[in-house]
N, C-alpha and C. Protein backbone atom coordinates (compact mmCIF):
# COMPACT_ATOMS: atom_id res chain seq x y z
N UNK A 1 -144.87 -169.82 6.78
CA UNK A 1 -144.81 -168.37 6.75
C UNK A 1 -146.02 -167.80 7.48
N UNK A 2 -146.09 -166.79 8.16
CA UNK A 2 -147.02 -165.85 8.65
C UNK A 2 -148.16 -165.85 8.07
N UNK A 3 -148.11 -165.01 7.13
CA UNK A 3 -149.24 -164.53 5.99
C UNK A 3 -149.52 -165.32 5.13
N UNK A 4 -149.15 -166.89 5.10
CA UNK A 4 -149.69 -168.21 4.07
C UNK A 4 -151.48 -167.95 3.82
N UNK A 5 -151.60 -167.83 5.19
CA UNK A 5 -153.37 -168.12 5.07
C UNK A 5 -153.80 -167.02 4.39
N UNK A 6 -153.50 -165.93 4.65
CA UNK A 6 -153.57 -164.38 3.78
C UNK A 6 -153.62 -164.48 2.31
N UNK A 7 -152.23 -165.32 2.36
CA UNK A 7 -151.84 -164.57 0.49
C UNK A 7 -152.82 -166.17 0.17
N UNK A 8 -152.95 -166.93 0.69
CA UNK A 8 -153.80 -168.49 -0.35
C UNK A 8 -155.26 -167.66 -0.55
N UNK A 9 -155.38 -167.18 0.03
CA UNK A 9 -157.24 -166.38 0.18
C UNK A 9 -157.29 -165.37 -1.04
N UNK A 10 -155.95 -164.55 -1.23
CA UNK A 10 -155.88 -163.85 -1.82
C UNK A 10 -155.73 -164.52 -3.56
N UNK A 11 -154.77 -165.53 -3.44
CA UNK A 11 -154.96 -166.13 -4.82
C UNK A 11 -155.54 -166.81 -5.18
N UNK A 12 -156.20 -167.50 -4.78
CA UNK A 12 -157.98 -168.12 -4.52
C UNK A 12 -159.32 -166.93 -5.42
N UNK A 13 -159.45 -166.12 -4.74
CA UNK A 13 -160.01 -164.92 -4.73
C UNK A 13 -159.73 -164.37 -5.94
N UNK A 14 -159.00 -164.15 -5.97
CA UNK A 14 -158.12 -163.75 -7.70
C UNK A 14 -158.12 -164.44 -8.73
N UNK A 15 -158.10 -166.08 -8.53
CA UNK A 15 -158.13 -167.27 -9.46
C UNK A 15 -159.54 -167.09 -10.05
N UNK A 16 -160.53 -167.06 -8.70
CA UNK A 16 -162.31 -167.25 -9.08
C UNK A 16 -163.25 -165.76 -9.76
N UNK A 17 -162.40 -164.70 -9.23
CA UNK A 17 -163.52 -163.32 -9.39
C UNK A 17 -163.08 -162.83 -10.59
N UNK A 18 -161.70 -163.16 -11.36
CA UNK A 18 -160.72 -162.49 -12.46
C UNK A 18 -161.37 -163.58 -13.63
N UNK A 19 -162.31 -164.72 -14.08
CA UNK A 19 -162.02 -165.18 -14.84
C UNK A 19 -160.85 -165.86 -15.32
N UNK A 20 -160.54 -165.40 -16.73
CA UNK A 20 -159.35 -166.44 -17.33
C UNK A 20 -158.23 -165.68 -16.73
N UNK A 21 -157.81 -166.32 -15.64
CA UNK A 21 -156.55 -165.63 -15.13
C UNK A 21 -155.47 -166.81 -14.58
N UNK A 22 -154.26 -166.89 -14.94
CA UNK A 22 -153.15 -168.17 -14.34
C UNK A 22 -152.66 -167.25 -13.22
N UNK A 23 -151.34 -168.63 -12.74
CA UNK A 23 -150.62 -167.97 -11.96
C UNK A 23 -149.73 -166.94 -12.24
N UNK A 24 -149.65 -166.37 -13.14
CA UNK A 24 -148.89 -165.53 -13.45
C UNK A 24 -149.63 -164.22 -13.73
N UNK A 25 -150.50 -164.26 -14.33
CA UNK A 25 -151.66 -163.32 -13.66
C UNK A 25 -151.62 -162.71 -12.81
N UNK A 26 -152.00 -163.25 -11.81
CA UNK A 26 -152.08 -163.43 -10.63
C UNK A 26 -150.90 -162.98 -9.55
N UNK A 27 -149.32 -163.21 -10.37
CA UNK A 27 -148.56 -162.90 -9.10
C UNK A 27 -148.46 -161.71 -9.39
N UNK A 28 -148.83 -161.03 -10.83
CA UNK A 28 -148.77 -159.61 -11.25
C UNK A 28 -149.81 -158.54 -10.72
N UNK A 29 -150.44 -159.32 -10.38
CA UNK A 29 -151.69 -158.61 -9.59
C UNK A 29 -151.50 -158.36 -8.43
N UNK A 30 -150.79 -158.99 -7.86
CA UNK A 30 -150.57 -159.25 -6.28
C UNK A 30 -149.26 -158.33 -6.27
N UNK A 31 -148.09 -158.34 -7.29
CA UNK A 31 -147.71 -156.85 -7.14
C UNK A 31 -147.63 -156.02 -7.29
N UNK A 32 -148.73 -155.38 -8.58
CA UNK A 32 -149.49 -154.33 -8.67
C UNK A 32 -150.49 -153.78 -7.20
N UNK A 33 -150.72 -154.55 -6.15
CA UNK A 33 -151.13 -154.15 -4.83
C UNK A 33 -150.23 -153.78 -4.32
N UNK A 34 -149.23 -154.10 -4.65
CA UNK A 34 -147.64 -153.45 -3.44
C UNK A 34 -147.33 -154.80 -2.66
N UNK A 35 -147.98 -156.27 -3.16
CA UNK A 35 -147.12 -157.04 -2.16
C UNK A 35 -146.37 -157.88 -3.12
N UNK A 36 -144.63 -157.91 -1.80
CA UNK A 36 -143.69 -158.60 -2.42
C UNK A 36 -143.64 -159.98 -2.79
N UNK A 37 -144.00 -160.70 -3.83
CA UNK A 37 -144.21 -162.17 -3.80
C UNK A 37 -143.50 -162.86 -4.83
N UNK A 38 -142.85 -163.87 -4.21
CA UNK A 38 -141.95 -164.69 -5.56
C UNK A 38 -143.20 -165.61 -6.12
N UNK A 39 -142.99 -165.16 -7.83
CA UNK A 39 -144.07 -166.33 -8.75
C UNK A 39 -143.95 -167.96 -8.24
N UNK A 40 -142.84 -168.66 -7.80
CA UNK A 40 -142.96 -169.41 -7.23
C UNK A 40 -143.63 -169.67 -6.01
N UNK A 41 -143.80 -168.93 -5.32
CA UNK A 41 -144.45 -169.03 -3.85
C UNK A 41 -146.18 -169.22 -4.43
N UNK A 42 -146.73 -168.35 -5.66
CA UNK A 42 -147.67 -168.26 -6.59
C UNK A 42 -148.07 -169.97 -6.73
N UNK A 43 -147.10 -170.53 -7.56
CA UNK A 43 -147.02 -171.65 -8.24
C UNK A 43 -147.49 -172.70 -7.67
N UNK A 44 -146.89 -172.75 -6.24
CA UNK A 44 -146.90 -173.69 -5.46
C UNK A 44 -148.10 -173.77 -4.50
N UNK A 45 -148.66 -172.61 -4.09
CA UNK A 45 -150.20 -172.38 -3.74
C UNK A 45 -151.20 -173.17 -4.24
N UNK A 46 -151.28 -172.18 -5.80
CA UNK A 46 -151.85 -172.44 -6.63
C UNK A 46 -151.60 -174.32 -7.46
N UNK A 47 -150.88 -174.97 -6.86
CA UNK A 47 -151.12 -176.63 -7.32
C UNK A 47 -151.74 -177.05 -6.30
N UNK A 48 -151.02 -176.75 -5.41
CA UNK A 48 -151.87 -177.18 -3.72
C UNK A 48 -153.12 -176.72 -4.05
N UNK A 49 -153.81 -175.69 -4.36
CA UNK A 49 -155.49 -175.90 -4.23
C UNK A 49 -156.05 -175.96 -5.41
N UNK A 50 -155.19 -176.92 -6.23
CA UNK A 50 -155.58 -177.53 -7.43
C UNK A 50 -156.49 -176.68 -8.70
N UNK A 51 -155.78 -175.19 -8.51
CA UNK A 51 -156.43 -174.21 -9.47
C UNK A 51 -155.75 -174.71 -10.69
N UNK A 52 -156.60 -174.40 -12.16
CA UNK A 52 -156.37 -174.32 -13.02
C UNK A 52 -156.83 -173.28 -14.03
N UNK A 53 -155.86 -172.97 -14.84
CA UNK A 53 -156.26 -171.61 -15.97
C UNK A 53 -157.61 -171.88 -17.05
N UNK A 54 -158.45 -171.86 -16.96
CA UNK A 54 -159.61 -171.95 -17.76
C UNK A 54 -159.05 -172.20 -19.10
N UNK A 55 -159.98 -173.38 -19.71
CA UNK A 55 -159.81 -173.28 -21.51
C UNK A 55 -160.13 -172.07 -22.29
N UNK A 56 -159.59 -171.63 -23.22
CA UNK A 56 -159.87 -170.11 -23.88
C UNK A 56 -161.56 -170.70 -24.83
N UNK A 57 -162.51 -169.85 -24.58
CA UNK A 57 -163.31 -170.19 -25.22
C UNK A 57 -163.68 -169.88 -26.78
N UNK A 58 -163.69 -170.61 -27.96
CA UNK A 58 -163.13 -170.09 -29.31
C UNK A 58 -164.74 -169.22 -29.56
N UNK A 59 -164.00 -168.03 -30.42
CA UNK A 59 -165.00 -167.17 -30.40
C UNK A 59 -166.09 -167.40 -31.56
N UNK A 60 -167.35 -167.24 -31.44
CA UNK A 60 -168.44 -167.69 -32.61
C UNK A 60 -168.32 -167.13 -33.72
N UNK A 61 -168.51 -167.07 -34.82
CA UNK A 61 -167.85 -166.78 -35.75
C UNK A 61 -169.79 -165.92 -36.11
N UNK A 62 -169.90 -164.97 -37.15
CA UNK A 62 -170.93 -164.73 -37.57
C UNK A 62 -171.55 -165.05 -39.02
N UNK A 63 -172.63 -165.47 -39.20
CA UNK A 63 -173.07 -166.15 -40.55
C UNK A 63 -174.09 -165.13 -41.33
N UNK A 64 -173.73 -164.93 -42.28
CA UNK A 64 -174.27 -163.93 -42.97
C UNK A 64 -175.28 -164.99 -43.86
N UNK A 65 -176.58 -164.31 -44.24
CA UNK A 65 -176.96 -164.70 -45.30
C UNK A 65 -176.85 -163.65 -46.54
N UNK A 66 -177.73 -164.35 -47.80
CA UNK A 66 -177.50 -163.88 -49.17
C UNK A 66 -178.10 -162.30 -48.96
N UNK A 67 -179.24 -162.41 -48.60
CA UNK A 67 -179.81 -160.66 -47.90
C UNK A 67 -179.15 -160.05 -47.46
N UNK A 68 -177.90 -159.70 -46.96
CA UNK A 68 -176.63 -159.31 -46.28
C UNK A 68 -177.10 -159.22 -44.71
N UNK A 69 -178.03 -160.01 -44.40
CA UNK A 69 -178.40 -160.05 -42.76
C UNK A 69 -177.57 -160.86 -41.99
N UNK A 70 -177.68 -160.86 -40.79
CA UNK A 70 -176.81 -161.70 -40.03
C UNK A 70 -177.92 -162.41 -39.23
N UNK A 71 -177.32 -163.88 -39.45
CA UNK A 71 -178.34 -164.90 -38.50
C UNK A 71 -177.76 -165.75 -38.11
N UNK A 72 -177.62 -166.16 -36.75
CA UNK A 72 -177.00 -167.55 -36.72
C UNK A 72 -178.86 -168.20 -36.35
N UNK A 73 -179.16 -169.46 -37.12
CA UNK A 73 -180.52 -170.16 -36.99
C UNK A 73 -180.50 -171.20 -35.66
N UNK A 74 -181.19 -170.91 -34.66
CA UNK A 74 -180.80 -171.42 -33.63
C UNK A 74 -182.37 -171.97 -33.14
N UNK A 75 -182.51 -173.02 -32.37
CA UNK A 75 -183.77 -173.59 -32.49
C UNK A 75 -184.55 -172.70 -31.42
N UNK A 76 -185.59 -172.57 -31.21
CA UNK A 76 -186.36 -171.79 -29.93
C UNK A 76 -187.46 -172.80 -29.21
N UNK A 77 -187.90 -173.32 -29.72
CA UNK A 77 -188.88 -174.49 -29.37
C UNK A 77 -189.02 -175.85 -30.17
N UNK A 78 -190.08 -177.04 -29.51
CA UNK A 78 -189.66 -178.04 -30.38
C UNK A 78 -190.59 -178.05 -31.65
N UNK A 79 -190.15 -178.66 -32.60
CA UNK A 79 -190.53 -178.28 -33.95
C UNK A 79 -190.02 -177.24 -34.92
N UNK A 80 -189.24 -176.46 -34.28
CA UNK A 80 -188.59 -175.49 -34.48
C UNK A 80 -187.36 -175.48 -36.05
N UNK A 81 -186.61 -176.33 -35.47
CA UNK A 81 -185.43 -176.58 -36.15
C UNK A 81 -185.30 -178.10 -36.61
N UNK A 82 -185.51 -178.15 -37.68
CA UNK A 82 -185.08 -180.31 -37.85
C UNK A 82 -183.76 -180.23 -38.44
N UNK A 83 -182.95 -180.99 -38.51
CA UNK A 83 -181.92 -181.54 -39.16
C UNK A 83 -181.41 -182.70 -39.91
N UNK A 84 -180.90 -182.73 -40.82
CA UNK A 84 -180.83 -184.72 -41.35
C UNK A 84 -179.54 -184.37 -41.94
N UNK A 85 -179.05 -185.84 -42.11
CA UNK A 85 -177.85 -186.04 -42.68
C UNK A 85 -177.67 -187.34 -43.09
N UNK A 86 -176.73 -187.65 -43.92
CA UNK A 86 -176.26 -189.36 -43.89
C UNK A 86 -175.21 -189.75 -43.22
N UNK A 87 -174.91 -190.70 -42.13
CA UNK A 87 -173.76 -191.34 -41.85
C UNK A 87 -173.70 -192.94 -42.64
N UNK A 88 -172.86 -192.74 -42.91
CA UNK A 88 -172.15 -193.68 -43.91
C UNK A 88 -171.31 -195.03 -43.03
N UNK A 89 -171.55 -196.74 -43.35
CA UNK A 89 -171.26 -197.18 -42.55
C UNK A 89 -170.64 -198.49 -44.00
N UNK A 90 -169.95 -199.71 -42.96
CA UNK A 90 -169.84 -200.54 -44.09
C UNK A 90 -170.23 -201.81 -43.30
N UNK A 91 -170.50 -202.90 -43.84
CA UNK A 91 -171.03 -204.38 -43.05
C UNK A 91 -170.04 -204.97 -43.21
N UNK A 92 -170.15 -206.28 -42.43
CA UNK A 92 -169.13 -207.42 -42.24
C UNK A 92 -168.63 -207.59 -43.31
N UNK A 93 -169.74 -207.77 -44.50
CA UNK A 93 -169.10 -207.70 -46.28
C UNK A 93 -168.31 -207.01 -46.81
N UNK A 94 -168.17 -205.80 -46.19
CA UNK A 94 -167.80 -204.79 -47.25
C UNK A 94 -168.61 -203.77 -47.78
N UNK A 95 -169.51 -204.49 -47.53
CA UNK A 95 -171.07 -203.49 -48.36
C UNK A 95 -171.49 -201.97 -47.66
N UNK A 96 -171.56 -201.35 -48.59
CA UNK A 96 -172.23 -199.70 -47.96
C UNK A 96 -173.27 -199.81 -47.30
N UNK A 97 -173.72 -199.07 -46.67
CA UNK A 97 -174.58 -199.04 -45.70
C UNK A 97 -174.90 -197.31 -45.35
N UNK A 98 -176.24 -196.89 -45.70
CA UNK A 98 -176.08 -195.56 -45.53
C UNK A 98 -177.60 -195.16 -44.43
N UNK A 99 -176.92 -194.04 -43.12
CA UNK A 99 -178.47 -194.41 -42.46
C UNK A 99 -178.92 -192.56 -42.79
N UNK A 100 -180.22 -192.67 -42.63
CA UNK A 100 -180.75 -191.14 -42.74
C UNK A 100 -180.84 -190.75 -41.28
N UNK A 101 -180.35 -189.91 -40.65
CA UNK A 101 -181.16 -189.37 -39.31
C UNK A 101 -181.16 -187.85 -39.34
N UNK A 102 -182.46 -187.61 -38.42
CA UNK A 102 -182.95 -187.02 -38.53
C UNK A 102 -183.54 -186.05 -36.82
N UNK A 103 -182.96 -185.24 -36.43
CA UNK A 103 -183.52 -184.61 -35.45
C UNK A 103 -183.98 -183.30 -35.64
N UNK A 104 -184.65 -183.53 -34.21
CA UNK A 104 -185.02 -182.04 -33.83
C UNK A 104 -184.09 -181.33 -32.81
N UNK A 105 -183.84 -180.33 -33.21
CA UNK A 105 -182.12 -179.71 -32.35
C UNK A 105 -182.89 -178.97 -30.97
N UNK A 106 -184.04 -178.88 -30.89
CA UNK A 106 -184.52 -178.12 -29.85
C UNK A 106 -184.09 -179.43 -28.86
N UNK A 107 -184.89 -180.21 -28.67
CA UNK A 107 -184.95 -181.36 -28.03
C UNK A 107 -184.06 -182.15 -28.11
N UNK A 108 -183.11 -181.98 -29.13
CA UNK A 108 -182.04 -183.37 -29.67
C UNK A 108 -182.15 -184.43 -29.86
N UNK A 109 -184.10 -184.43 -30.04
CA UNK A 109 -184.22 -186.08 -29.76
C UNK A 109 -184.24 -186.40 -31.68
N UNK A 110 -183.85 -187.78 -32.03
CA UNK A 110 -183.48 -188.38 -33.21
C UNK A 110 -185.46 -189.15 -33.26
N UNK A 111 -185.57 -188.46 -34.86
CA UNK A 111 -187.18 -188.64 -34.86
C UNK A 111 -186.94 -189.77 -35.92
N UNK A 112 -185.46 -189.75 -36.55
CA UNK A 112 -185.74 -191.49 -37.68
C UNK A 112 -184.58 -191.46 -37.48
N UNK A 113 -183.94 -192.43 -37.78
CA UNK A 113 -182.66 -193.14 -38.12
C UNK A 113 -182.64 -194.80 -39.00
N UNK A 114 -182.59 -194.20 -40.41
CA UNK A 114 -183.03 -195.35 -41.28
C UNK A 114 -181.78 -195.45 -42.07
N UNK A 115 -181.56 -197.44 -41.56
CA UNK A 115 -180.74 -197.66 -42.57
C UNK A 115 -181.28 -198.27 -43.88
N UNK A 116 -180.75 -197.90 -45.24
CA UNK A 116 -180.61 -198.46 -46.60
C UNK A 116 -179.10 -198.57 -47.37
N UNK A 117 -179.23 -199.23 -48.05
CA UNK A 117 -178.29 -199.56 -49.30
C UNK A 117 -177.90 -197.99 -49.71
N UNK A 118 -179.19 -197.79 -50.39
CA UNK A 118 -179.26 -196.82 -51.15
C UNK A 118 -180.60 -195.64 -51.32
N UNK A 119 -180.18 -194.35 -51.14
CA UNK A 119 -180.85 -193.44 -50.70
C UNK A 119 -181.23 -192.01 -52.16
N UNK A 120 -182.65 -192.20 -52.32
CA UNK A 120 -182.99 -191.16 -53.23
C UNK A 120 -183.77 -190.04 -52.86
N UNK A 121 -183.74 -188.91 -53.29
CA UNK A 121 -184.64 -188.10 -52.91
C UNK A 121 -185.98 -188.46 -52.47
N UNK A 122 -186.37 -189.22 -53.49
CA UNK A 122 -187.71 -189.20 -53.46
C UNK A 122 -188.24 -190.41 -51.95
N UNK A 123 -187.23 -191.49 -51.41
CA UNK A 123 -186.95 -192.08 -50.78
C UNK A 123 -187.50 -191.14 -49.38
N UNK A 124 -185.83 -189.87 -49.13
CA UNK A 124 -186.02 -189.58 -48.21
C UNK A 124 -186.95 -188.14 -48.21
N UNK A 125 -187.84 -187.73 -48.84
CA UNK A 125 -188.65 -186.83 -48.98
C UNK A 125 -190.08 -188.07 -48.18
N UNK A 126 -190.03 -188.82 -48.57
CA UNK A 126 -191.07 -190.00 -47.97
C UNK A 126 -191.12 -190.23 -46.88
N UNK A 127 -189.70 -190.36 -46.33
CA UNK A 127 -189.52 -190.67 -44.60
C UNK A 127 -190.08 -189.30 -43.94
N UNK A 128 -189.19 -188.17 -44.72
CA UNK A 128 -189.89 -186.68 -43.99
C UNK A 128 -191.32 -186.53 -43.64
N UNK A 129 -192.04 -187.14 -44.89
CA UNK A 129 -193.72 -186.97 -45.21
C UNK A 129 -194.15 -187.89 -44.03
N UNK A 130 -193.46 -188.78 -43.14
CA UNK A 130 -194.05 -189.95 -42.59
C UNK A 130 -193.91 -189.47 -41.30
N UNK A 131 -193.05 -188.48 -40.52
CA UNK A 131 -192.28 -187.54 -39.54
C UNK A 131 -193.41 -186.88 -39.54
N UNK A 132 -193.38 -186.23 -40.91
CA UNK A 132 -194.17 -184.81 -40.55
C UNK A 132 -195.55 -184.90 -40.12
N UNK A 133 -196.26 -185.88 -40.97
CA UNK A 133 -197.54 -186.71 -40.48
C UNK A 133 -197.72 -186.92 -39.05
N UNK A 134 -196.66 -187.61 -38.53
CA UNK A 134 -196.88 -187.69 -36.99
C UNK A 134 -196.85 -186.86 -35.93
N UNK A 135 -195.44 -185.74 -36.40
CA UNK A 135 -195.38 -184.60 -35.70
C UNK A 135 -195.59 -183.41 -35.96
N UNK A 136 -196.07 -183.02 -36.68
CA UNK A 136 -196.38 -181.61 -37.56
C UNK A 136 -195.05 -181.29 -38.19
N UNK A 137 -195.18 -180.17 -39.11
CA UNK A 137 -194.21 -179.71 -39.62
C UNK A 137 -193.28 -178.88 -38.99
N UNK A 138 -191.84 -178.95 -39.35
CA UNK A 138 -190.98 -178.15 -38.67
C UNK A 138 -190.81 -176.18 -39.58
N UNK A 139 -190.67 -175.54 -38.61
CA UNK A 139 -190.25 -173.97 -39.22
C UNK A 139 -189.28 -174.33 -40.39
N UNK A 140 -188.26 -174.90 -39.66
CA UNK A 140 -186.41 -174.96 -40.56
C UNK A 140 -186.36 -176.25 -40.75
N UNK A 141 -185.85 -176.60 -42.15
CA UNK A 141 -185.39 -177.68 -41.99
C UNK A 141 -183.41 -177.72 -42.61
N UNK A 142 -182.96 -178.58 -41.66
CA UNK A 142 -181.38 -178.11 -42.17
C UNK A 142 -180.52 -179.14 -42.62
N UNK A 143 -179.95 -178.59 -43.98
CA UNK A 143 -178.91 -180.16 -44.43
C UNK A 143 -177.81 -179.49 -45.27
N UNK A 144 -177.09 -180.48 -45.39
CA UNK A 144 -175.95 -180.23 -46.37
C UNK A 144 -176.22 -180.22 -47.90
N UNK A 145 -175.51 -180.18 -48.70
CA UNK A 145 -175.82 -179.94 -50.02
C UNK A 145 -175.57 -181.01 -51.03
N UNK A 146 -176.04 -182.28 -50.28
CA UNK A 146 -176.37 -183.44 -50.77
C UNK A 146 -177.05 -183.39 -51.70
N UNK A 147 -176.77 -184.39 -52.95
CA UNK A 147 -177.93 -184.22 -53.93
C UNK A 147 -179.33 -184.81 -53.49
N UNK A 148 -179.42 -185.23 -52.13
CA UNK A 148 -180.79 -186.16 -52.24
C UNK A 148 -181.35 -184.90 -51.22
N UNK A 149 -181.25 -183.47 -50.81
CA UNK A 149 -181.72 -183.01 -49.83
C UNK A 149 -181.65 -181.12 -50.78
N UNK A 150 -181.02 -181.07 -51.78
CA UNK A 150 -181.51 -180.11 -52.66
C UNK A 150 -181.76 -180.16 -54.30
N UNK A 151 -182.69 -181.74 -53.91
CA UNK A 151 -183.36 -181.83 -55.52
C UNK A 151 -184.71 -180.65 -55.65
N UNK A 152 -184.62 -180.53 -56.58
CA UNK A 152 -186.13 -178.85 -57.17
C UNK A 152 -186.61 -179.48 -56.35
N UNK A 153 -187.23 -180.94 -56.80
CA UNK A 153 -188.42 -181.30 -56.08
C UNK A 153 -188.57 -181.08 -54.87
N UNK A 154 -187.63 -181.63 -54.41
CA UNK A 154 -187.87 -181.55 -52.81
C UNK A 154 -187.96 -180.34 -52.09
N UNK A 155 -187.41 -179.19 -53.15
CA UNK A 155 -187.57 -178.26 -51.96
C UNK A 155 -188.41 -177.22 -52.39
N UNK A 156 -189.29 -177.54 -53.55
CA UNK A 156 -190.86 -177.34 -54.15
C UNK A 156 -191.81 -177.55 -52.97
N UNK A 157 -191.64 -179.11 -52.75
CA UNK A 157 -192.15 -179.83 -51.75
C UNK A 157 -192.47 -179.10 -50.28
N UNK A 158 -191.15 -179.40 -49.64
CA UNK A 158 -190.91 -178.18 -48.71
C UNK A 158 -191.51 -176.85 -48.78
N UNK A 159 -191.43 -176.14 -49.56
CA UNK A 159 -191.88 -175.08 -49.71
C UNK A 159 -193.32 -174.81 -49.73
N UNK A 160 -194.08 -175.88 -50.02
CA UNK A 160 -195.34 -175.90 -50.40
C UNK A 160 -196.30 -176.38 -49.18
N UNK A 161 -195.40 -176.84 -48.34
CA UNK A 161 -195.65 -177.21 -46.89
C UNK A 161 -195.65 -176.35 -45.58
N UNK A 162 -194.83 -174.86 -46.21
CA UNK A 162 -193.92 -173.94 -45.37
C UNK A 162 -192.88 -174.23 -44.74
N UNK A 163 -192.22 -175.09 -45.14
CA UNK A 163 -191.19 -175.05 -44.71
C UNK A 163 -189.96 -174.44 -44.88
N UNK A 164 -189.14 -173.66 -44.34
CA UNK A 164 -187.82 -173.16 -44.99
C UNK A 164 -187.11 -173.98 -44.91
N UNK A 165 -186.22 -174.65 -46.06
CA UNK A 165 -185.07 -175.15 -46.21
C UNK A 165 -183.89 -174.55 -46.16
N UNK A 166 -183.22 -174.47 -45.51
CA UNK A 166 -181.64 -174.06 -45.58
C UNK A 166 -180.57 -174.83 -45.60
N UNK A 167 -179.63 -174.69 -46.11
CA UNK A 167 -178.12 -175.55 -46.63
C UNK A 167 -177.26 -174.89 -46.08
N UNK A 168 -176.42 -175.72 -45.16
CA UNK A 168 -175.19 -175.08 -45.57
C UNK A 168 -174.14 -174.74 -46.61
N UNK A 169 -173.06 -173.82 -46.59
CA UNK A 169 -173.06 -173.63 -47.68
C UNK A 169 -171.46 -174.62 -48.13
N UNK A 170 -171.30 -175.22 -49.40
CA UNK A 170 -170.10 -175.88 -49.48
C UNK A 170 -168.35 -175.03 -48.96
N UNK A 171 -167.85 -176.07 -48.43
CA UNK A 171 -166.66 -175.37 -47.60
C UNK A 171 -166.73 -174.39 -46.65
N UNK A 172 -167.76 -174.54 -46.12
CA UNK A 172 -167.61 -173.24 -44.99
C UNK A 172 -168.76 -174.21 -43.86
N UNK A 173 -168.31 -175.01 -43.21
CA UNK A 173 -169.28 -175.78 -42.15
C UNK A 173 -170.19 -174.96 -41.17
N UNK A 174 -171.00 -174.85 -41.68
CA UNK A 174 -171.48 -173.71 -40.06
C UNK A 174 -172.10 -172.57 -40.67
N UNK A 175 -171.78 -172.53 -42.26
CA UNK A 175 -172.81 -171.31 -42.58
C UNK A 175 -173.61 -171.31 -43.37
N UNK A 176 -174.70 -170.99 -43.43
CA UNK A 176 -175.69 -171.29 -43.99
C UNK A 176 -176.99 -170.52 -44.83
N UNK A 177 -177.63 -171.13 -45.85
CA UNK A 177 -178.28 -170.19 -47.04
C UNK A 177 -179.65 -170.94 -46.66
N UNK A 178 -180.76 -169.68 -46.65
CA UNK A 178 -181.83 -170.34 -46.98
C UNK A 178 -182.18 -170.43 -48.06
N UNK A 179 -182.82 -171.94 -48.86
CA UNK A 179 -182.92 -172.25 -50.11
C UNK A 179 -184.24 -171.51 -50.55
N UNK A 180 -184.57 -170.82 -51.47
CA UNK A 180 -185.53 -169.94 -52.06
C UNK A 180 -186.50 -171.22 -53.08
N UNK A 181 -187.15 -171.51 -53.30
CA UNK A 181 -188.23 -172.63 -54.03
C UNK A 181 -189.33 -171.56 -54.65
N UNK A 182 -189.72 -172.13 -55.68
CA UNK A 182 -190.59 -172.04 -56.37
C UNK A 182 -191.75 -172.54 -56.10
N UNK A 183 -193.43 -172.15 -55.73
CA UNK A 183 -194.23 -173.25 -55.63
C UNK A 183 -195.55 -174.09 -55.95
N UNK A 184 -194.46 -174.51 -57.67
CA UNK A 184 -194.95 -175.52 -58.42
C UNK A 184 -194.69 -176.80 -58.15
N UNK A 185 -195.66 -177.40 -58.12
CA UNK A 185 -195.78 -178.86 -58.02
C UNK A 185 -194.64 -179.71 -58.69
N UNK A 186 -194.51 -180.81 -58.31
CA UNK A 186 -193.64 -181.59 -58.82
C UNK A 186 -193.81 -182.66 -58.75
N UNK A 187 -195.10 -183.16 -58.74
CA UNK A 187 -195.86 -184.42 -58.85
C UNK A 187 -195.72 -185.45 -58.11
N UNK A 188 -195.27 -185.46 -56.45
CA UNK A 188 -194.99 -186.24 -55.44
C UNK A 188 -196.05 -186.10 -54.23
N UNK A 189 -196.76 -186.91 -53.89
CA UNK A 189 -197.71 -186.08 -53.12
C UNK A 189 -197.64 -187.48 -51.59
N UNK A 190 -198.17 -186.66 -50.59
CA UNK A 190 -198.12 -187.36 -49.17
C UNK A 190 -198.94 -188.50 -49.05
């Protein structure tokens, strides 16, 4: 056709400057200008220069805390934000196997990853004390609502260190409470 090189420039152009836009988009656009174009003629362009419709990006959801503020806690520098959790594993035996890790989300770099049998507060309040020793203390520290990561103690502990603890909160992945502590001792010391 004549005008091939025309209308490919044109749906090219339209594919890249429009965002999330398909071919169908696109052939609506092209006759909202006043030109006559079969969606097929669209279709077939558009495989030939191997365009595709962008993934829809899912929208962030907002996290309220108990203050009725809105925060999503996001790291700003390193030291900033730590995180821990347990992944849970099993051995050739059968046997549990549980590891602690532990990052910093600024950096993403993993500051422990310890495997044990079996894991107690007072356990992993020890590994923290051995982290924190080396690297200073973090602003946030963030976990689930494990019993070994919101015992009093530990977040006495925490608290007495400055640290804010926050949890997420059960059934809702992604949102999160900062834990409020008291700061009396609890007879565990570094």
């Amino acid at each position: 056709m004549p005008d091939e090189d025309e209308v490919r420039t044109d749906i090219i152009d339209k594919a890249a400057n429009y965002g999330r836009v398909g071919y169908r988009m696109v052939t609506h656009m092209m006759r909202n200008e006043g030109q006559r174009i079969n969606h097929k003629r669209v279709v077939r362009i558009w495989r030939e220069e191997g365009l595709i419709l962008p993934h829809k990006q899912p929208k962030k959801r907002r996290l309220f805390l108990n203050d009725g503020s809105c925060a999503r806690l996001r790291p700003e520098y390193k030291n900033h934000v730590w995180s821990y959790d347990f992944i849970e594993d099993r051995t050739m035996d059968g046997r549990k196997i549980r590891f602690l890790n532990i990052i910093d989300e600024y950096t993403r770099e993993c500051l422990a990853r310890i495997p044990r049998r079996s894991w107690k507060g007072t356990d992993v309040m020890g590994t923290l004390a051995d982290i924190m020793l080396q690297r200073g203390c973090p602003e946030y520290i963030r976990s689930d609502n494990g019993p070994e990561f919101i015992a009093k103690c530990q977040r006495e502990r925490l608290s007495s260190l400055g640290v804010i603890a926050t949890c997420i909160k059960p059934a809702a992945p992604g949102r999160m409470d900062t834990v409020k502590a008291s700061t009396a001792g609890c007879g565990m010391g570094f």
